[in-house]
Protein backbone atom coordinates (compact mmCIF):
# COMPACT_ATOMS: atom_id res chain seq x y z
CA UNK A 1 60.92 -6.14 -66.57
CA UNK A 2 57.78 -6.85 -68.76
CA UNK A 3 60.09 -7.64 -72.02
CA UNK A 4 61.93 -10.50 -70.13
CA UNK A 5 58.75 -12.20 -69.36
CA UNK A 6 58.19 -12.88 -73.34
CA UNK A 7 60.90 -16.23 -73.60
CA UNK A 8 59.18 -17.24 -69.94
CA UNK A 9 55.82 -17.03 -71.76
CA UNK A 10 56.83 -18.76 -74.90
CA UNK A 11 58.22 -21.55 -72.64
CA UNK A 12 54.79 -21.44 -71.02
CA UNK A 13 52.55 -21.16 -73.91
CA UNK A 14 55.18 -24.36 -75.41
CA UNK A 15 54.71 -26.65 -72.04
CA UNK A 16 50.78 -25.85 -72.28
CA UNK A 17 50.43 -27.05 -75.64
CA UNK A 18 52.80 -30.05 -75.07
CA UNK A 19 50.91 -31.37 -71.98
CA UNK A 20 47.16 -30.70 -73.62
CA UNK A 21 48.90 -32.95 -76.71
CA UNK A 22 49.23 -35.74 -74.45
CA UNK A 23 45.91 -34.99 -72.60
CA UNK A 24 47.47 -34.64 -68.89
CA UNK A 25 44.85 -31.18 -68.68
CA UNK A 26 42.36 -29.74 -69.75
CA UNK A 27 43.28 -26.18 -70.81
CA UNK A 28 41.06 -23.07 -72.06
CA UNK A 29 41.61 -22.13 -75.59
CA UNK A 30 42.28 -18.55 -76.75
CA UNK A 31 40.70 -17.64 -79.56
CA UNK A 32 40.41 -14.17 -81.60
CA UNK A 33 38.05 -13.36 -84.04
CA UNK A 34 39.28 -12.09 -87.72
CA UNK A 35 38.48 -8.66 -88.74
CA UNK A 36 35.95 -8.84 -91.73
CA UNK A 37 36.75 -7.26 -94.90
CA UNK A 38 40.46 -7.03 -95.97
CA UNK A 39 42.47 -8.57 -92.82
CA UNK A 40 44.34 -5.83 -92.11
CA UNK A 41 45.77 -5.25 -88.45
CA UNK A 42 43.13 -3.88 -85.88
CA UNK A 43 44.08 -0.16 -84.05
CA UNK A 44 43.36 -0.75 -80.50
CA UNK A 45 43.82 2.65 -78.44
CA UNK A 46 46.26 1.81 -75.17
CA UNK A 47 46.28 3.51 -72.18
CA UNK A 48 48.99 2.06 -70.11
CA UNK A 49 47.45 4.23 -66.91
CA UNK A 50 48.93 3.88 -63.23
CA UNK A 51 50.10 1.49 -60.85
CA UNK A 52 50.52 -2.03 -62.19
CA UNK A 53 48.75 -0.58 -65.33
CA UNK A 54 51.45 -0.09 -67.40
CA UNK A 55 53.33 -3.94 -66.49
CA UNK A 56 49.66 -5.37 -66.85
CA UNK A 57 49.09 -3.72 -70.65
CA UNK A 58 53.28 -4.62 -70.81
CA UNK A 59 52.27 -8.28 -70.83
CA UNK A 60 49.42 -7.98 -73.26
CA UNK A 61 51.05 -6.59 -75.78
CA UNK A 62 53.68 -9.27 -75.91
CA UNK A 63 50.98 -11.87 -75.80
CA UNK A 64 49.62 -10.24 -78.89
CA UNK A 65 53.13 -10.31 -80.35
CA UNK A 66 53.45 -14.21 -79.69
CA UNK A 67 50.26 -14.93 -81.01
CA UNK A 68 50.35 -13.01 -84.11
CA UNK A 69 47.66 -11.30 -83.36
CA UNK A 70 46.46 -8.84 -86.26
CA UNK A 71 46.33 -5.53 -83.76
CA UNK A 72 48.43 -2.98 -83.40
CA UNK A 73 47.87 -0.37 -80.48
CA UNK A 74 48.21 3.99 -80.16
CA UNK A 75 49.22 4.57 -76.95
CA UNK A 76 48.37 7.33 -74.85
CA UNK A 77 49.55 8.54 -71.34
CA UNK A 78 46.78 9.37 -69.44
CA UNK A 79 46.56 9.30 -65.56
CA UNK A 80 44.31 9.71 -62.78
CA UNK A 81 45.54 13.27 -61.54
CA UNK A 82 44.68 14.77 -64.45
CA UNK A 83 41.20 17.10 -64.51
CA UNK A 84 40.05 15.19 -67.79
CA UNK A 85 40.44 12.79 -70.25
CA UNK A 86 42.24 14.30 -73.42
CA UNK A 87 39.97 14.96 -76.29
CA UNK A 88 42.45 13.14 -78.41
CA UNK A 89 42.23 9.93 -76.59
CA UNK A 90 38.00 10.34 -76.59
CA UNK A 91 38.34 10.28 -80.31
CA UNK A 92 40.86 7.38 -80.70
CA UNK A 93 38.34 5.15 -78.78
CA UNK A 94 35.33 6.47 -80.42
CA UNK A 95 37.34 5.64 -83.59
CA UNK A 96 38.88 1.98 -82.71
CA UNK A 97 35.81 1.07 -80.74
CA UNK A 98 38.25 -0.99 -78.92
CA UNK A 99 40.53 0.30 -75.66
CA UNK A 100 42.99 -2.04 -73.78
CA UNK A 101 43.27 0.56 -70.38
CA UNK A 102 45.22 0.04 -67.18
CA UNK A 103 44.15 1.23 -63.98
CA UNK A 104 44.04 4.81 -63.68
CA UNK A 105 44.24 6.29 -60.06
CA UNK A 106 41.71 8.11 -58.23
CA UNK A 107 42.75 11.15 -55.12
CA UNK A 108 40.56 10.27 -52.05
CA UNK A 109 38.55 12.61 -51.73
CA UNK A 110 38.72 16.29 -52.06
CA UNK A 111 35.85 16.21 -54.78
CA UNK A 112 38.25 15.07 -57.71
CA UNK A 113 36.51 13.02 -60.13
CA UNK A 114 37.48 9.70 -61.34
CA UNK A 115 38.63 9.41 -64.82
CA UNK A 116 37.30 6.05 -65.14
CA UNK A 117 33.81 7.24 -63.74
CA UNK A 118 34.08 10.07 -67.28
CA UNK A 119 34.86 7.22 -69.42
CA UNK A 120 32.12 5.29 -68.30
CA UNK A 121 29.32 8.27 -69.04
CA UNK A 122 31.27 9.42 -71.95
CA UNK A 123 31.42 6.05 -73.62
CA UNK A 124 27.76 4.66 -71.90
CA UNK A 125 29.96 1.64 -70.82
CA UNK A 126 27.39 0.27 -69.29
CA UNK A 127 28.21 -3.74 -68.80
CA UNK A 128 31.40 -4.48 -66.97
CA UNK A 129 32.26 -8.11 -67.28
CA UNK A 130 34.87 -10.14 -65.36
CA UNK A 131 35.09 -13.57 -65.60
CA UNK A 132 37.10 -15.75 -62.38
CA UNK A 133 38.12 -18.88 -63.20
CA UNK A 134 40.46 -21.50 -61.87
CA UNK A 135 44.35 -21.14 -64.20
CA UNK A 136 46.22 -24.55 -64.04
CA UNK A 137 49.58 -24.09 -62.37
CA UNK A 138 48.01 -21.43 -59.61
CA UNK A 139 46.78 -23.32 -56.47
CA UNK A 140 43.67 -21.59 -54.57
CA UNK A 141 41.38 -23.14 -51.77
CA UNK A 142 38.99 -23.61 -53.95
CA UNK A 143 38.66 -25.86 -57.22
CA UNK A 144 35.82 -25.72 -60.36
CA UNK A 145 35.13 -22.00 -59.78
CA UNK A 146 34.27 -20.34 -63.13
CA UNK A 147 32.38 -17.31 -62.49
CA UNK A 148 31.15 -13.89 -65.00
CA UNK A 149 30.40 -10.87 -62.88
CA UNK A 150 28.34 -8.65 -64.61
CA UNK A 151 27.88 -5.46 -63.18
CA UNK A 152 25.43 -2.25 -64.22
CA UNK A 153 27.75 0.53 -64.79
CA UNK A 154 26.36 3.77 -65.08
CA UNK A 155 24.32 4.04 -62.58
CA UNK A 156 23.32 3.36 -58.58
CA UNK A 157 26.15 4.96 -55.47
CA UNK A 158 29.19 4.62 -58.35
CA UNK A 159 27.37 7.22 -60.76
CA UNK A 160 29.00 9.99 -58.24
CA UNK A 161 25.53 11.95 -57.45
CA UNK A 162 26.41 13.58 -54.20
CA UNK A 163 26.96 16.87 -52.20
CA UNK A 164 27.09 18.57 -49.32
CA UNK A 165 23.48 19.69 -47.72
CA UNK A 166 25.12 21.97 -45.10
CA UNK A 167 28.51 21.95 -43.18
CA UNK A 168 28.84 18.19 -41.76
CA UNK A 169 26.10 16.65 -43.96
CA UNK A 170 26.63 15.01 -46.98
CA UNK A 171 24.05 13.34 -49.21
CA UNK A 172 24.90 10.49 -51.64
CA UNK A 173 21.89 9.49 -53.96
CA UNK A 174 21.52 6.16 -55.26
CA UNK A 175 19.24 6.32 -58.91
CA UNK A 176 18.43 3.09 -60.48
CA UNK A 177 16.33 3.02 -63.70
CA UNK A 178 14.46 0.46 -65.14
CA UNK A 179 16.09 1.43 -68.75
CA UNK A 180 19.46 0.72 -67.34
CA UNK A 181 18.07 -2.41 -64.94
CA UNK A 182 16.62 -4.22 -68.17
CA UNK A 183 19.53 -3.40 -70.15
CA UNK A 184 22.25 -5.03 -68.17
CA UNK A 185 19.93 -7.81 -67.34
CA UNK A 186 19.26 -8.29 -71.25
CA UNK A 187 23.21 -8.51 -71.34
CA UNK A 188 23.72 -11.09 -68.81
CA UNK A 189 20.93 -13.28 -70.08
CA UNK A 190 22.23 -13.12 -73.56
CA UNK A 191 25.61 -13.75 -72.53
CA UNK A 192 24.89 -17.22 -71.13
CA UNK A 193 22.96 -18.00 -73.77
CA UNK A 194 25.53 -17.49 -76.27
CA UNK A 195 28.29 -18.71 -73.97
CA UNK A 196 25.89 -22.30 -72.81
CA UNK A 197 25.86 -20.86 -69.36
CA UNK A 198 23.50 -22.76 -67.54
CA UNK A 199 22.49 -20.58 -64.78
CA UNK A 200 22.22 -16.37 -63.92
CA UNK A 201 21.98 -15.58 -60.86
CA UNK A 202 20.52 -11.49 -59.72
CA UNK A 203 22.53 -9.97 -56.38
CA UNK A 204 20.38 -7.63 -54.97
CA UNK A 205 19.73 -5.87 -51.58
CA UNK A 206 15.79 -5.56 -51.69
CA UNK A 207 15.19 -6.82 -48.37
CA UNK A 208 16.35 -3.60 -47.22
CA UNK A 209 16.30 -0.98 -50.41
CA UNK A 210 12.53 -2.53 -51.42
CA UNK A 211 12.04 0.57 -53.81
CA UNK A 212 15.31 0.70 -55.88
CA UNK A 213 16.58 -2.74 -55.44
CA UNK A 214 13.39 -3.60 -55.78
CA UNK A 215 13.35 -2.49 -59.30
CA UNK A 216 16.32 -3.67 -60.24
CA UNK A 217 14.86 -7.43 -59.17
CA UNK A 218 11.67 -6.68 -60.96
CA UNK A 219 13.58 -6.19 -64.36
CA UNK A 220 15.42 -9.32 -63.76
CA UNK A 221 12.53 -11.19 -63.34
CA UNK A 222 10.57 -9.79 -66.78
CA UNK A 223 14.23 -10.45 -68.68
CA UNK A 224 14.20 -14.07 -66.75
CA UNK A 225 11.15 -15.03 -68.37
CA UNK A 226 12.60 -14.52 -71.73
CA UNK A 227 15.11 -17.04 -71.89
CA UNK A 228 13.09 -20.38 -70.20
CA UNK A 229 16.59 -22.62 -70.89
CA UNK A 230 18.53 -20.40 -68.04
CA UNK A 231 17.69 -20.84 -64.52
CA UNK A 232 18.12 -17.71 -62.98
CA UNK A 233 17.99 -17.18 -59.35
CA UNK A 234 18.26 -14.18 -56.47
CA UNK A 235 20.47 -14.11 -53.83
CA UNK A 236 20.94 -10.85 -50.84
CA UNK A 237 24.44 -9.36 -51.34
CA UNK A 238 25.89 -10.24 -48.00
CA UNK A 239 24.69 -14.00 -48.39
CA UNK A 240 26.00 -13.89 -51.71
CA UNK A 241 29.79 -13.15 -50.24
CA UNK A 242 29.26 -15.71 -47.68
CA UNK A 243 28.73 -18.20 -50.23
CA UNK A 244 30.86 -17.06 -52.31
CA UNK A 245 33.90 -17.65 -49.97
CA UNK A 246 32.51 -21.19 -48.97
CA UNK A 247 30.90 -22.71 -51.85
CA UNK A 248 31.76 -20.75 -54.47
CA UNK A 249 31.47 -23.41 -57.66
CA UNK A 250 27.51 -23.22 -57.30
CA UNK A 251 27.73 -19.67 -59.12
CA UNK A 252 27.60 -19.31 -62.83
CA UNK A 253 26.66 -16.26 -64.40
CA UNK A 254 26.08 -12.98 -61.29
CA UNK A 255 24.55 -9.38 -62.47
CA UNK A 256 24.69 -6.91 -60.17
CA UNK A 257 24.28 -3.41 -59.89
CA UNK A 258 27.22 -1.09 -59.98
CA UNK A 259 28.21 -1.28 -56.04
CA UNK A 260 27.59 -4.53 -55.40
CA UNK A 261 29.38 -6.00 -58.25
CA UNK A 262 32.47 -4.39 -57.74
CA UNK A 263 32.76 -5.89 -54.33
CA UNK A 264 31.00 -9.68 -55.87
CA UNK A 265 33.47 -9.44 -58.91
CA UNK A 266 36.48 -8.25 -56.58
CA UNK A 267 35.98 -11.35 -53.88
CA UNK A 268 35.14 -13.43 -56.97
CA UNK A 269 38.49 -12.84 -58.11
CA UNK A 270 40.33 -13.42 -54.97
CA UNK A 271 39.38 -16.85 -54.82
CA UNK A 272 40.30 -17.38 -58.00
CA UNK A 273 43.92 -16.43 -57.80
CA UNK A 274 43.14 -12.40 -57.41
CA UNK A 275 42.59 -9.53 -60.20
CA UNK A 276 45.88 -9.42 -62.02
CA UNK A 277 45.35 -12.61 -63.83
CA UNK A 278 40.99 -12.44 -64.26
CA UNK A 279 40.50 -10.77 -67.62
CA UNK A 280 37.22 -8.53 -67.64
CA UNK A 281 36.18 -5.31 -69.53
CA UNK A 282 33.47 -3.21 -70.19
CA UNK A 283 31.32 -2.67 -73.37
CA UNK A 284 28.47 -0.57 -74.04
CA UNK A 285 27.15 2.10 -77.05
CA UNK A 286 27.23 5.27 -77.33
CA UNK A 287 23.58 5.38 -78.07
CA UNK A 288 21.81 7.03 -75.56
CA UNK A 289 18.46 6.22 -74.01
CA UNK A 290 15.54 8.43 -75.52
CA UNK A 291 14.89 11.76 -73.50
């Protein structure tokens, strides 16, 4: 099914550059970096994963084909019912430093941890990204949106810290650093500035949470005061859906921490024309914070 999308995309990618000739629309341009040193192709690891995963990655490597693109991938099945990530894929990303990944499943339940949630510590992927934006040819209710999530991602209810206390009571911890608060906020600041976003805007819940949220805010602020050409503003989470469903052009640049950024970047993406066409990622070192 995915290989007899590549003429359909051709005849796309053809059309595209035909109209933006004659200046009918405006269109985003893709643009890839070239590998320093001798300009030979890139190894990317794959990891096709489950679900739409594998028709998802499907289409991006036949982008990469039309475009010429100097990568070529080692692919790996992995999937979300397995105990652990093979060693053999750790090392291919640790290697590559580079990992197109499809979804990978997660039981409900039961205590079985997410594979995603191991690649996340294993790799300190600590920024996830996903930028929502507007694609000519897909109608939504709403026009001008262009939003980057940014989202903490090692830390807060997603970093898995729970158990049970006694039969019938379960505790779920929430831990948010200042280490991990500044870095992500660092991130998001420098990625406007490098990207002439104009504004970054800190979702937060410290009306309620005034000790952990609170923190997070407090970090924002000190990184804020950094970068004097971005205005940066704070906005309570469930405000920030509401006005994300209603007015949703006003946002520029959001960082969150790990919950509330997965539901921010999630709606974000919905109004844009939903997940399967926003491209996002995750980055981070494997560098880890001083003991």
């Amino acid at each position: 099914m995915a290989r007899c999308s590549l003429p359909a995309l051709k005849e796309l990618l053809k059309k595209s550059t035909n109209q933006c000739s004659g200046s009918l629309i405006s269109t985003r341009s893709v643009t890839y970096m070239p590998r320093p040193g001798d300009g030979a192709p890139r190894p990317v690891t794959l990891v096709p994963g489950d679900g739409i995963g594998p028709l998802v990655t499907g289409a991006v490597e036949q982008v990469m084909e039309a475009m010429h693109a100097p990568v070529y991938f080692e692919k790996y099945e992995v999937h979300g019912d397995m105990k652990k990530v093979p060693e053999e894929v750790m090392d291919s990303i640790k290697k590559n430093k580079v990992c197109l990944k499809g979804g990978l499943a997660t039981p409900m339940g039961g205590g079985v941890s997410s594979l995603n949630v191991q690649l996340r510590k294993e790799l300190d992927l600590y920024a996830s990204l996903v930028n929502c934006f507007n694609l000519p040819g897909l109608p939504t209710r709403h026009e001008n949106v262009d939003i980057v999530v940014i989202r903490e991602n090692t830390e807060g209810e997603y970093a898995g810290l729970e158990h049970e206390v006694v039969p019938g009571v379960v505790e779920s911890l929430k831990v948010i650093t200042k280490f991990c608060s500044e870095r992500i906020a660092k991130y998001a600041f420098e990625y406007a500035y490098l990207n002439n976003r104009k504004k970054v805007t800190a979702v937060h819940k410290a009306n309620i949470m005034k000790l952990a949220d609170g923190l997070f805010l407090e970090s924002c602020r000190e990184v804020a005061t950094k970068y004097p050409g971005i205005k940066y503003n704070e906005v309570i989470v469930d405000n920030c859906c509401m006005q994300l469903v209603s007015k949703p052009e006003q946002f520029d640049v959001m960082v969150t921490p790990n919950l509330y950024g997965n539901l921010v970047a999630n709606t974000a993406a919905g109004i844009a024309g939903g997940t399967g066409v926003m491209p996002g990622g995750k980055s981070g070192n494997r560098r880890r914070r001083a003991e």
